[in-house]
C-alpha atoms as a PDB file:
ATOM      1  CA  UNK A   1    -156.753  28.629  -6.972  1.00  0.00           C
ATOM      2  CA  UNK A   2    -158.637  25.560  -6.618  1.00  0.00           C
ATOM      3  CA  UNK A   3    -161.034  27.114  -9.015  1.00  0.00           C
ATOM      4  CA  UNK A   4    -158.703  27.447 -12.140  1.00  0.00           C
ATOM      5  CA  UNK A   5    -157.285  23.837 -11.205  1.00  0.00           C
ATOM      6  CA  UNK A   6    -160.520  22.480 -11.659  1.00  0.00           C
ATOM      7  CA  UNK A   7    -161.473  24.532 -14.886  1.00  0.00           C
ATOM      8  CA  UNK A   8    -157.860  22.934 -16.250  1.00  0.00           C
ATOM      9  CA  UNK A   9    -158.873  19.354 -15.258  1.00  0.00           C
ATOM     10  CA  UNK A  10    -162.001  20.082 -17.148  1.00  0.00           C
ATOM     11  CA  UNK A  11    -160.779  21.284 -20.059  1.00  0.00           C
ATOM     12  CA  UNK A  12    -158.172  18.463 -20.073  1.00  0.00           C
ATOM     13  CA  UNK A  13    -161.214  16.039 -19.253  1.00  0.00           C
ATOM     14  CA  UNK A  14    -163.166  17.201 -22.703  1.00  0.00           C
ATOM     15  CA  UNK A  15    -160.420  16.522 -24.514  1.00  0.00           C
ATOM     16  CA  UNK A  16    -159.786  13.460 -23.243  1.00  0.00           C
ATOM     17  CA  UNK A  17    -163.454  12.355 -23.585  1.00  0.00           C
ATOM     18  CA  UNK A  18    -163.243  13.872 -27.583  1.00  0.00           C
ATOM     19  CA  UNK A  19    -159.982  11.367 -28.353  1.00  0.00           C
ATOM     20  CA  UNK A  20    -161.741   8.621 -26.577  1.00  0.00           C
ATOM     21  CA  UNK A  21    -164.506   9.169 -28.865  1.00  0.00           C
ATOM     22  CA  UNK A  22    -162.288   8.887 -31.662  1.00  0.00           C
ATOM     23  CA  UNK A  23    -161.109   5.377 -30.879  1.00  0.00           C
ATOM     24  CA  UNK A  24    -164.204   4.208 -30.350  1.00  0.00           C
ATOM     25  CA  UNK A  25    -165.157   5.397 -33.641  1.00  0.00           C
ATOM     26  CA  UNK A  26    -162.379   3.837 -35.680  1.00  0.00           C
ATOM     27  CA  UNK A  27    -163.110   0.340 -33.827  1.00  0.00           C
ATOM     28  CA  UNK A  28    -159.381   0.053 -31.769  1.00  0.00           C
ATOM     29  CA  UNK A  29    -160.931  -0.421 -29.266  1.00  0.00           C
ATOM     30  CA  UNK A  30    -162.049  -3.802 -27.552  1.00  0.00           C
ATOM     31  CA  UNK A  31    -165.793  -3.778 -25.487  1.00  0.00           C
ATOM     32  CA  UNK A  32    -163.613  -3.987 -22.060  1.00  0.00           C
ATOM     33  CA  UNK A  33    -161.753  -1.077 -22.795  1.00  0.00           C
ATOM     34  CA  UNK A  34    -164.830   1.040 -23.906  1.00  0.00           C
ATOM     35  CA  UNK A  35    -166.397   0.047 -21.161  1.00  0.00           C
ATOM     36  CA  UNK A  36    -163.387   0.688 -19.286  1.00  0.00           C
ATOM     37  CA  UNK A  37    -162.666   4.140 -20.775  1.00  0.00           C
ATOM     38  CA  UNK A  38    -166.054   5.249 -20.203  1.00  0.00           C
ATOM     39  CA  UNK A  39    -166.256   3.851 -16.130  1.00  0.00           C
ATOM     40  CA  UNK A  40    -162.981   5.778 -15.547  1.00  0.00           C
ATOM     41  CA  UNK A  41    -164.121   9.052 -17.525  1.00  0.00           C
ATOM     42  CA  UNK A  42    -167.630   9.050 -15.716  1.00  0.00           C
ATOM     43  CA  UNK A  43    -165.401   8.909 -12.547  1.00  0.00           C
ATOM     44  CA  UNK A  44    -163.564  11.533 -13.006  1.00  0.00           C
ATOM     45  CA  UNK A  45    -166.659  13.633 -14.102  1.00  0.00           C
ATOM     46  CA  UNK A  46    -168.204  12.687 -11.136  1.00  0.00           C
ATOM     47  CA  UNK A  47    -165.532  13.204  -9.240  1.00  0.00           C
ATOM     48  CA  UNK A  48    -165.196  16.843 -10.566  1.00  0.00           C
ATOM     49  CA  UNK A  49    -168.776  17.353  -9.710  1.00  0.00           C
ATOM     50  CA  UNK A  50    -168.418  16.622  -6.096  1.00  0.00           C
ATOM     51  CA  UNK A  51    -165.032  19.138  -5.957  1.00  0.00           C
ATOM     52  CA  UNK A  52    -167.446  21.570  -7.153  1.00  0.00           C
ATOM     53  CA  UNK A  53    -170.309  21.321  -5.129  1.00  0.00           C
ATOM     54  CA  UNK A  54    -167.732  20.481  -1.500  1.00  0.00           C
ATOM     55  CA  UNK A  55    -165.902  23.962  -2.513  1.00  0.00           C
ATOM     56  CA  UNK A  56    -168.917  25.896  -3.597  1.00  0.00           C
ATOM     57  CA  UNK A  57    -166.971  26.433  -6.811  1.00  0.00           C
ATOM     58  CA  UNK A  58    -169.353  26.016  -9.395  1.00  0.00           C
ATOM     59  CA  UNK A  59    -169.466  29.874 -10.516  1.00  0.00           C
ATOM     60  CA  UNK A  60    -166.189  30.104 -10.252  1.00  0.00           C
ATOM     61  CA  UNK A  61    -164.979  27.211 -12.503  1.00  0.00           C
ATOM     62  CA  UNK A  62    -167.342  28.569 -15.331  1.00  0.00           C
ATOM     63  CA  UNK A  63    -166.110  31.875 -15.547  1.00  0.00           C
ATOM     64  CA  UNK A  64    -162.790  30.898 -15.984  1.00  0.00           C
ATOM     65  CA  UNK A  65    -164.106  28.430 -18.606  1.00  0.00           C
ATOM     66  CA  UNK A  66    -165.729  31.280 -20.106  1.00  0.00           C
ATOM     67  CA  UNK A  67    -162.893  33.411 -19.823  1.00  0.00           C
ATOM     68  CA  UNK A  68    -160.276  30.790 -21.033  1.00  0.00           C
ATOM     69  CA  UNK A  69    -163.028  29.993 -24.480  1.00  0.00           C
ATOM     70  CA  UNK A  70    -162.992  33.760 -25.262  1.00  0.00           C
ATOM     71  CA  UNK A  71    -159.284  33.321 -24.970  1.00  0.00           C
ATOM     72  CA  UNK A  72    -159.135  30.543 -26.907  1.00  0.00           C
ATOM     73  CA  UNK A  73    -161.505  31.986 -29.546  1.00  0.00           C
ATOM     74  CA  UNK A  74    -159.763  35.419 -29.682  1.00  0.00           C
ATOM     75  CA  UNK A  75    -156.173  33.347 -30.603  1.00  0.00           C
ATOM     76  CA  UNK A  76    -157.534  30.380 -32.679  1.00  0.00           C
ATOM     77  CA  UNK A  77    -160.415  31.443 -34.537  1.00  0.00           C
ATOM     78  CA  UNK A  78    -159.429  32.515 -38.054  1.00  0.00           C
ATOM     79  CA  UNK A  79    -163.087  34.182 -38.570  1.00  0.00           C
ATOM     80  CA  UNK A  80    -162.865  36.044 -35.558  1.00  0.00           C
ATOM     81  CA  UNK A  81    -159.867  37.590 -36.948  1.00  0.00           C
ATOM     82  CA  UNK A  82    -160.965  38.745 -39.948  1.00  0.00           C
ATOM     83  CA  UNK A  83    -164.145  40.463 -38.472  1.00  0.00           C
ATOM     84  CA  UNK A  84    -161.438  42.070 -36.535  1.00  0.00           C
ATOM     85  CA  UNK A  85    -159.390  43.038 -38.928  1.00  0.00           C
ATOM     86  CA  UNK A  86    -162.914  44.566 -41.474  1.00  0.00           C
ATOM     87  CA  UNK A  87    -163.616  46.532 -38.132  1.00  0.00           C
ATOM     88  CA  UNK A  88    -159.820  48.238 -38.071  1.00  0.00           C
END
């Protein structure tokens, strides 16, 4: 469980780390909160890290990545489906 809780803090992490990105990019940001925004999101990687390593959950957290990608790719990737459908 602690596994797929991790793998969902991840995910969410990414995305957070993509939309921070963004803002930087289009310049809302001030220095402090870059700097801020980039302190507090190497924390949390960090902090992810450690969970890993203290659980011996490292394999586990990438195959459910892996599994919740294919997932992902099966439902949200137009090309995918239309190999799919060529192959029916």
């Amino acid at each position: 469980m602690l596994g797929l809780v991790v793998a969902l803090v991840e995910i969410i992490k990414e995305a957070l780390e993509r939309q921070a990105l963004r803002r930087i990019e289009s310049g809302k940001l001030s220095a402090d909160e870059e700097a801020r925004l980039s302190e507090a999101l190497a924390d949390l990687d960090e902090a992810l890290e450690h969970i890993k390593k203290e659980n011996d959950l490292e394999d586990v957290v990438k195959s459910v990545n892996d599994g919740l990608t294919e997932v992902a790719d099966i439902f949200l990737n137009p090309e995918r489906w239309e190999k799919e459908l060529k192959k029916a």
